[in-house]
N, C-alpha and C. Protein backbone atom coordinates (compact mmCIF):
# COMPACT_ATOMS: atom_id res chain seq x y z
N UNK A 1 156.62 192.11 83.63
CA UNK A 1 155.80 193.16 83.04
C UNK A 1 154.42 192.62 82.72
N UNK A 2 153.44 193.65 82.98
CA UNK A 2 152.14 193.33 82.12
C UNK A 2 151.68 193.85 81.46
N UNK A 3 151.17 193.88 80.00
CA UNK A 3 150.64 194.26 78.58
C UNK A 3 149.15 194.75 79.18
N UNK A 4 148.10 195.42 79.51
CA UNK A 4 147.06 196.29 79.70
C UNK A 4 146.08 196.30 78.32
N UNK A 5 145.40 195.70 78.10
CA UNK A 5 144.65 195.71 76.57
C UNK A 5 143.52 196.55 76.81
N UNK A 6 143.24 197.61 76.37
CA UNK A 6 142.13 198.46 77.02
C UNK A 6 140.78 198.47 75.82
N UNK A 7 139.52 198.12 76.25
CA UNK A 7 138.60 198.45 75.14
C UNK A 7 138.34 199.81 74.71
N UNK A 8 138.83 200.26 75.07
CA UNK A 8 138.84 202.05 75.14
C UNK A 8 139.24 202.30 73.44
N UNK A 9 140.69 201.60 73.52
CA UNK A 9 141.70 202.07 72.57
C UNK A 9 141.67 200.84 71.17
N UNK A 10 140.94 199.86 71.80
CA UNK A 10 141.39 198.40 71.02
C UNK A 10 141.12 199.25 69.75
N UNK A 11 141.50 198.38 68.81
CA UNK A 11 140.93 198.67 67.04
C UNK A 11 140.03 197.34 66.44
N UNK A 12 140.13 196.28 67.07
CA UNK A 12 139.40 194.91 66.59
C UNK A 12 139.42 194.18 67.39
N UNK A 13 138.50 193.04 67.62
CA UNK A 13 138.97 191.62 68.58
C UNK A 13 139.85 190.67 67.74
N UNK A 14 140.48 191.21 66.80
CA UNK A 14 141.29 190.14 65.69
C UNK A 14 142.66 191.07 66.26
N UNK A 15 142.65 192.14 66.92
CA UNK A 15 144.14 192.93 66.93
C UNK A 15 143.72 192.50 68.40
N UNK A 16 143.11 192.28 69.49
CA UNK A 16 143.19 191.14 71.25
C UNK A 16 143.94 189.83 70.85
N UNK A 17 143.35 189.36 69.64
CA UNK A 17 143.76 187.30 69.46
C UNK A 17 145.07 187.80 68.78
N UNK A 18 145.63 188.52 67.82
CA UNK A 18 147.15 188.79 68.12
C UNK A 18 147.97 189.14 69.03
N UNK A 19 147.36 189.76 70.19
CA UNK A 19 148.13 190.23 71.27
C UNK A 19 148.08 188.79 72.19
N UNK A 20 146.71 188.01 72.07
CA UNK A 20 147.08 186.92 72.85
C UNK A 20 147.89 185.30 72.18
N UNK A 21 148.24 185.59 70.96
CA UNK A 21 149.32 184.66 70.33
C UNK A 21 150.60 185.28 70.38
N UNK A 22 150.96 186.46 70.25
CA UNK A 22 152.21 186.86 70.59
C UNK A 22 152.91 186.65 71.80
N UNK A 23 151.83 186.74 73.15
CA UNK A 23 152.52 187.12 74.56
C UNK A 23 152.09 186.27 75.01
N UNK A 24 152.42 185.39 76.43
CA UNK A 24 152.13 184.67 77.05
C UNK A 24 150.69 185.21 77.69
N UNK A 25 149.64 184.64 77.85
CA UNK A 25 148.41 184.68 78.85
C UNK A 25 148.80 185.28 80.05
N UNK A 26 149.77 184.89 80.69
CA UNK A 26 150.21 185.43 82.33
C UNK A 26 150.35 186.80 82.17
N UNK A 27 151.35 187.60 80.88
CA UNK A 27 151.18 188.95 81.23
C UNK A 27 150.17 190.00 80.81
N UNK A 28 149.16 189.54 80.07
CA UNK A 28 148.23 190.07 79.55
C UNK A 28 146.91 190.37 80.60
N UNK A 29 146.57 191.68 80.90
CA UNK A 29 145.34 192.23 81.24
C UNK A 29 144.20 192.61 80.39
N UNK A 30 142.98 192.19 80.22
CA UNK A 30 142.42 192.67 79.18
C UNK A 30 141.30 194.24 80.23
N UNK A 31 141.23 195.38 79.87
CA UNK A 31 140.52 196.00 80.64
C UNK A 31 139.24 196.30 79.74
N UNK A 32 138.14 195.92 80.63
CA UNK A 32 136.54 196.16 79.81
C UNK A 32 136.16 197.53 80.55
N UNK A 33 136.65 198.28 79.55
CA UNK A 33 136.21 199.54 80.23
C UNK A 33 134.88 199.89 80.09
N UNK A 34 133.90 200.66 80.57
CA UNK A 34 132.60 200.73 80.93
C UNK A 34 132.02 201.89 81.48
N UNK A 35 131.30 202.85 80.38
CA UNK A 35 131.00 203.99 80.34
C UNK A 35 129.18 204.28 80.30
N UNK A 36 128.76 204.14 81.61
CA UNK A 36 127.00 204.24 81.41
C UNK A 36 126.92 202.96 81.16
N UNK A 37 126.95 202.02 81.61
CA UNK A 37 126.51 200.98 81.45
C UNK A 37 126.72 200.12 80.32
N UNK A 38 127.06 201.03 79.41
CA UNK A 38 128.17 200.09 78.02
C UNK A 38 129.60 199.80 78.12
N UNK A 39 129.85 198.74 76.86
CA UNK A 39 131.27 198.50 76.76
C UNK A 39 131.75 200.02 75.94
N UNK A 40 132.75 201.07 76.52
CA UNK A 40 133.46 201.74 75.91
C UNK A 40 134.09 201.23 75.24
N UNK A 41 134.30 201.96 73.91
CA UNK A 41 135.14 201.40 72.70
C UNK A 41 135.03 202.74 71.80
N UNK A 42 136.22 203.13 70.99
CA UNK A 42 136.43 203.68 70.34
C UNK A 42 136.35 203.77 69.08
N UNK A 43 136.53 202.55 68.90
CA UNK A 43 136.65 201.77 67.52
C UNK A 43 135.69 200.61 67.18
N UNK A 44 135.25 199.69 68.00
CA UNK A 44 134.47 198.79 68.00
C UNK A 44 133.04 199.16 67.91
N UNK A 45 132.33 198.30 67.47
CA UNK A 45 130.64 198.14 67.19
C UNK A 45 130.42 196.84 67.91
N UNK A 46 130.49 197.19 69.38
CA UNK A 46 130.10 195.69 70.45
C UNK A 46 129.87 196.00 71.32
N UNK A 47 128.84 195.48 71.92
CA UNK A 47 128.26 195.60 73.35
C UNK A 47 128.41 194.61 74.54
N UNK A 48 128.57 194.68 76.07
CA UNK A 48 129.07 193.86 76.97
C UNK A 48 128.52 192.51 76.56
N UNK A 49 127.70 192.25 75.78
CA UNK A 49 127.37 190.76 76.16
C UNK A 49 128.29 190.02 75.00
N UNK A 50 128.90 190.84 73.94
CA UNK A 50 129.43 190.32 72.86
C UNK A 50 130.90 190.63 73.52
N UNK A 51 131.30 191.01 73.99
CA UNK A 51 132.37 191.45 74.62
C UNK A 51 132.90 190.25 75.93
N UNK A 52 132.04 190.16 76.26
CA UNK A 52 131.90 188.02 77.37
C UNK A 52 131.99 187.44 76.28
N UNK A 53 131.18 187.26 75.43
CA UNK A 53 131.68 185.89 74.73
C UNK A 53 133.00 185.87 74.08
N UNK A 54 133.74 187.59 73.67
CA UNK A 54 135.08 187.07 73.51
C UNK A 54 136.34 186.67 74.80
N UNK A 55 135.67 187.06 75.41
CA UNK A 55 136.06 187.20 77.26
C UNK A 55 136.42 185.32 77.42
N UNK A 56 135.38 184.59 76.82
CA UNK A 56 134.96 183.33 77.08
C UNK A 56 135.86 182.27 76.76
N UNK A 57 135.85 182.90 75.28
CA UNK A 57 137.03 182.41 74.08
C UNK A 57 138.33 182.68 74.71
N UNK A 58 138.93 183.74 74.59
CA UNK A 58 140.09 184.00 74.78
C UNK A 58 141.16 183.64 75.99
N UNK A 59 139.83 183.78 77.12
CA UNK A 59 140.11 182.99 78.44
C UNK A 59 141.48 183.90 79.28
N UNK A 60 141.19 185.33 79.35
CA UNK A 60 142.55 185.81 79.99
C UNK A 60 142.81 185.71 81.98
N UNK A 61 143.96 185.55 81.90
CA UNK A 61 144.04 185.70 83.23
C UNK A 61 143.50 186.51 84.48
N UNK A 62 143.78 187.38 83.80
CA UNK A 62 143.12 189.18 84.48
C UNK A 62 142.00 189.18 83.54
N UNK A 63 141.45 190.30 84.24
CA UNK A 63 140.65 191.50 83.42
C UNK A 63 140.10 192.33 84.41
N UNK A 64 140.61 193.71 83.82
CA UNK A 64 140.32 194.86 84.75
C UNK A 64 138.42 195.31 84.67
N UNK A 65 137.56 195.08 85.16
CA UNK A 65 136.39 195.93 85.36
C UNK A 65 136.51 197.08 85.60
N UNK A 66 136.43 198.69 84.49
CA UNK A 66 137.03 199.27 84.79
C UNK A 66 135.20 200.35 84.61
N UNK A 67 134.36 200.76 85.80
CA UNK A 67 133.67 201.56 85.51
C UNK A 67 133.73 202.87 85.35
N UNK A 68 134.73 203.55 83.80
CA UNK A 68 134.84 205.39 83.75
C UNK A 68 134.10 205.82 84.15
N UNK A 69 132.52 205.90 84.18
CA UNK A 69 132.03 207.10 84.65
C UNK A 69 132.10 207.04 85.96
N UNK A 70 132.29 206.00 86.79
CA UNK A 70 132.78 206.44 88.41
C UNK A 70 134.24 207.09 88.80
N UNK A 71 135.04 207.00 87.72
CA UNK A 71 136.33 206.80 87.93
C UNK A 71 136.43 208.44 88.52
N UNK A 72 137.08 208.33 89.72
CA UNK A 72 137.48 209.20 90.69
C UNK A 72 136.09 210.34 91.34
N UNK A 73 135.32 209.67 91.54
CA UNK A 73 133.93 209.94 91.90
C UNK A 73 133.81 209.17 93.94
N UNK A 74 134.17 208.36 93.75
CA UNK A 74 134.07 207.70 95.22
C UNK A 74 132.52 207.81 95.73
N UNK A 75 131.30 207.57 94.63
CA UNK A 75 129.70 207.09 94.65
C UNK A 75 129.78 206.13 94.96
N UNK A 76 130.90 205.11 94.67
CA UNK A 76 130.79 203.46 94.92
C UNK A 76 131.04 202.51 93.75
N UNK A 77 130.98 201.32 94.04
CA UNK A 77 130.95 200.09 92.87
C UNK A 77 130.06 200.35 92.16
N UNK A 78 129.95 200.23 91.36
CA UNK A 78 128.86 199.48 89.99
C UNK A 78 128.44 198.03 90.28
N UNK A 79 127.66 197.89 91.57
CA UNK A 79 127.58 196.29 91.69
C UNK A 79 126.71 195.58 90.97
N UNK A 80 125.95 196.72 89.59
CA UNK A 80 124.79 195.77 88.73
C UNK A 80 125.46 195.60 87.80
N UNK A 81 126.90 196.07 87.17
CA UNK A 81 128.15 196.05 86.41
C UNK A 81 128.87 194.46 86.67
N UNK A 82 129.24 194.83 88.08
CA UNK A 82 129.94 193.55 88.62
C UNK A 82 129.18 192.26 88.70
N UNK A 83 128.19 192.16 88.44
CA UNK A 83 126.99 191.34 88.78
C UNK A 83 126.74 190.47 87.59
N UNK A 84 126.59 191.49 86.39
CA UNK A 84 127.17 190.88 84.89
C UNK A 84 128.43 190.32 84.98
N UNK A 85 128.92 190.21 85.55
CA UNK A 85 130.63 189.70 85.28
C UNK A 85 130.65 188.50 86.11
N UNK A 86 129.85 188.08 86.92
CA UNK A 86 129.92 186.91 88.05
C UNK A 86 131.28 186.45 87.60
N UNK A 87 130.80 185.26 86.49
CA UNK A 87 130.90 184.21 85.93
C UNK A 87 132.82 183.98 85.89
N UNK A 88 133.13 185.63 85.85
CA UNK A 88 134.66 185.93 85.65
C UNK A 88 135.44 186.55 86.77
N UNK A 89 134.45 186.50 88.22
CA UNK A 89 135.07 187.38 89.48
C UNK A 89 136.14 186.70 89.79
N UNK A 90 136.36 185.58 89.81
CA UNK A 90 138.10 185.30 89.96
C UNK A 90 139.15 186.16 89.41
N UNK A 91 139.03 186.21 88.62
CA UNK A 91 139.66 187.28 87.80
C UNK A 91 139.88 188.60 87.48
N UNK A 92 138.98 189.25 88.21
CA UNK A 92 138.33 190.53 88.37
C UNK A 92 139.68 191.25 88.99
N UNK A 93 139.80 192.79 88.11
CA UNK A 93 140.52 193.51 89.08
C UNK A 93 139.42 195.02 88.74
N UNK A 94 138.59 194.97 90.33
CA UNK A 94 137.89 195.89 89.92
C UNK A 94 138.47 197.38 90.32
N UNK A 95 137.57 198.11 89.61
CA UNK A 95 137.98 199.81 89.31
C UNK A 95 136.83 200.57 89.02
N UNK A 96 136.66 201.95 90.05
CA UNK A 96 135.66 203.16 89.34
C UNK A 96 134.34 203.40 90.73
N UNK A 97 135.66 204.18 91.87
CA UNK A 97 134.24 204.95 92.08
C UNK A 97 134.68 204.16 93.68
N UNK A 98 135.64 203.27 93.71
CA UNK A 98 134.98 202.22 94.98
C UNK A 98 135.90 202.90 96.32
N UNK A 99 135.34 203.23 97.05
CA UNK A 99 135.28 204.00 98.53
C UNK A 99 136.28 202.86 99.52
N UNK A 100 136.82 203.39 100.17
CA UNK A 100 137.43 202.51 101.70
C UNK A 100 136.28 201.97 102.49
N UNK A 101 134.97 202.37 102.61
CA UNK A 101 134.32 201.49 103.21
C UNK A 101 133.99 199.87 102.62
N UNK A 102 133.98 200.20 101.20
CA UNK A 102 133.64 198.92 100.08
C UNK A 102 134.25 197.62 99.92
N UNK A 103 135.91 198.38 100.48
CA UNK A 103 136.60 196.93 100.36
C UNK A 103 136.82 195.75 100.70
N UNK A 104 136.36 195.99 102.24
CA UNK A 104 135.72 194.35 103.09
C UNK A 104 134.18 194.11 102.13
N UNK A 105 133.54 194.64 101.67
CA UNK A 105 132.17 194.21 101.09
C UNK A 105 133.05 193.66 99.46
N UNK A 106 133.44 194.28 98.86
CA UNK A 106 134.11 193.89 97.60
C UNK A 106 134.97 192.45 98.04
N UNK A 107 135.51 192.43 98.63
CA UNK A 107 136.31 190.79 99.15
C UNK A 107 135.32 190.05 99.12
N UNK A 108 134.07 189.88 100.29
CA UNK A 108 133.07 189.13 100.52
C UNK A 108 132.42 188.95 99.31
N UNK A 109 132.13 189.82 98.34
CA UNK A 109 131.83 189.25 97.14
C UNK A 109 133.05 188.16 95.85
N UNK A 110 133.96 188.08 96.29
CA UNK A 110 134.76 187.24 96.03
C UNK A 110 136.04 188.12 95.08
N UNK A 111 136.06 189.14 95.13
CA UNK A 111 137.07 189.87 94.59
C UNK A 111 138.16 190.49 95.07
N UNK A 112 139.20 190.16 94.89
CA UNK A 112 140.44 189.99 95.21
C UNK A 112 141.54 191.31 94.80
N UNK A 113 141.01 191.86 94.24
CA UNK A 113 141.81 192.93 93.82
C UNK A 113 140.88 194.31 93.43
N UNK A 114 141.30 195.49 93.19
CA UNK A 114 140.74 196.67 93.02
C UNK A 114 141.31 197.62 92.83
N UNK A 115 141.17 198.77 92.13
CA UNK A 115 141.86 200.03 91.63
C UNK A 115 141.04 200.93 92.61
N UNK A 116 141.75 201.23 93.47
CA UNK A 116 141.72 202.41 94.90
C UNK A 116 142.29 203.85 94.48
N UNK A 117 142.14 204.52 93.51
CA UNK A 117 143.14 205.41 93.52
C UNK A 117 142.72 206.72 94.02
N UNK A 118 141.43 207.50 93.64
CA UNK A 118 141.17 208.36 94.19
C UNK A 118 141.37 208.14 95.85
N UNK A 119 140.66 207.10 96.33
CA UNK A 119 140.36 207.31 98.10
C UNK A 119 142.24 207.48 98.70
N UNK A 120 143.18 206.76 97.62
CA UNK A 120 143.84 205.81 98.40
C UNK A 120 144.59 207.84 98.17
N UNK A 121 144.89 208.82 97.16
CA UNK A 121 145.58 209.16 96.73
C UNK A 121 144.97 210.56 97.77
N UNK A 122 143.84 210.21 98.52
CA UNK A 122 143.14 211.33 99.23
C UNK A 122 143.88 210.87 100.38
N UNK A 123 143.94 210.14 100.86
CA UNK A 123 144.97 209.50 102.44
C UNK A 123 143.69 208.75 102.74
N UNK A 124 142.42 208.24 102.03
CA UNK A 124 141.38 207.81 102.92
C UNK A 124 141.72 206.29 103.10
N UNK A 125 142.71 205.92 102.03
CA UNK A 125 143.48 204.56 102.30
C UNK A 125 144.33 203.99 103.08
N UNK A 126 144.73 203.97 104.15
CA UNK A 126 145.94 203.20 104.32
C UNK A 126 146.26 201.95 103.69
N UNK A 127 147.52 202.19 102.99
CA UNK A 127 148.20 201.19 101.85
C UNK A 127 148.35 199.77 103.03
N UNK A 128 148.98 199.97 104.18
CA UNK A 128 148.80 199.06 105.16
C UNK A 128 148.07 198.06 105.38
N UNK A 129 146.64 198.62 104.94
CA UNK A 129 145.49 197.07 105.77
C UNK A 129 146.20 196.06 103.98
N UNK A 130 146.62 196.45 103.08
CA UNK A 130 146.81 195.61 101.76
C UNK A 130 147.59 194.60 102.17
């Protein structure tokens, strides 16, 4: 199983560092969700760059790049989004907006994974080339 930590919903970065002393690192996703160019948060008073440095600290395995306002839009990546994130593209499971043409260009940028759901859920995917 994997635990999904969403900035959407979080309530503190002190209720993330309990979720990451309770559970092992391996099943934990942290998702930086990302609305207009900010960190979405519900609850929080933090912006993406304070949001990396807990990124830095905490050191998770995953983390979903998740851009909402593309989400099921198929305009494309957020590649000035992804661009801020270099530093963590190993890790990257990106999401929001990204088209079947994108995904050989999204690899070549070194990212390994991606949330396809609109194209894939239109048939513009074949689950196959995965």
């Amino acid at each position: 199983y994997k635990i999904i930590v969403a900035t959407e919903t979080l309530e503190s970065i002190e209720e993330l560092e309990k979720i990451f002393e309770k559970y092992p690192k391996e099943r934990i996703i942290v998702s930086v969700d990302v609305k207009n160019n900010e960190l979405y948060t519900k609850h929080m008073d933090l912006n993406l760059e304070g949001f990396k440095e807990v990124l830095r600290r905490i050191n998770p395995n995953e983390i979903i790049l998740l851009d909402i306002s593309s989400v099921g839009t198929e305009a494309g990546f957020n590649k000035e989004l992804l661009d801020k994130f270099d530093e963590f593209k190993d890790k990257i499971i990106l999401g929001g907006g990204i088209t079947k043409d994108e995904i050989p260009l999204i690899n070549e940028l070194g990212i390994k994974k991606a949330l396809v759901g609109t194209a894939l859920h239109k048939g513009e995917i074949d689950i196959s080339i995965f």
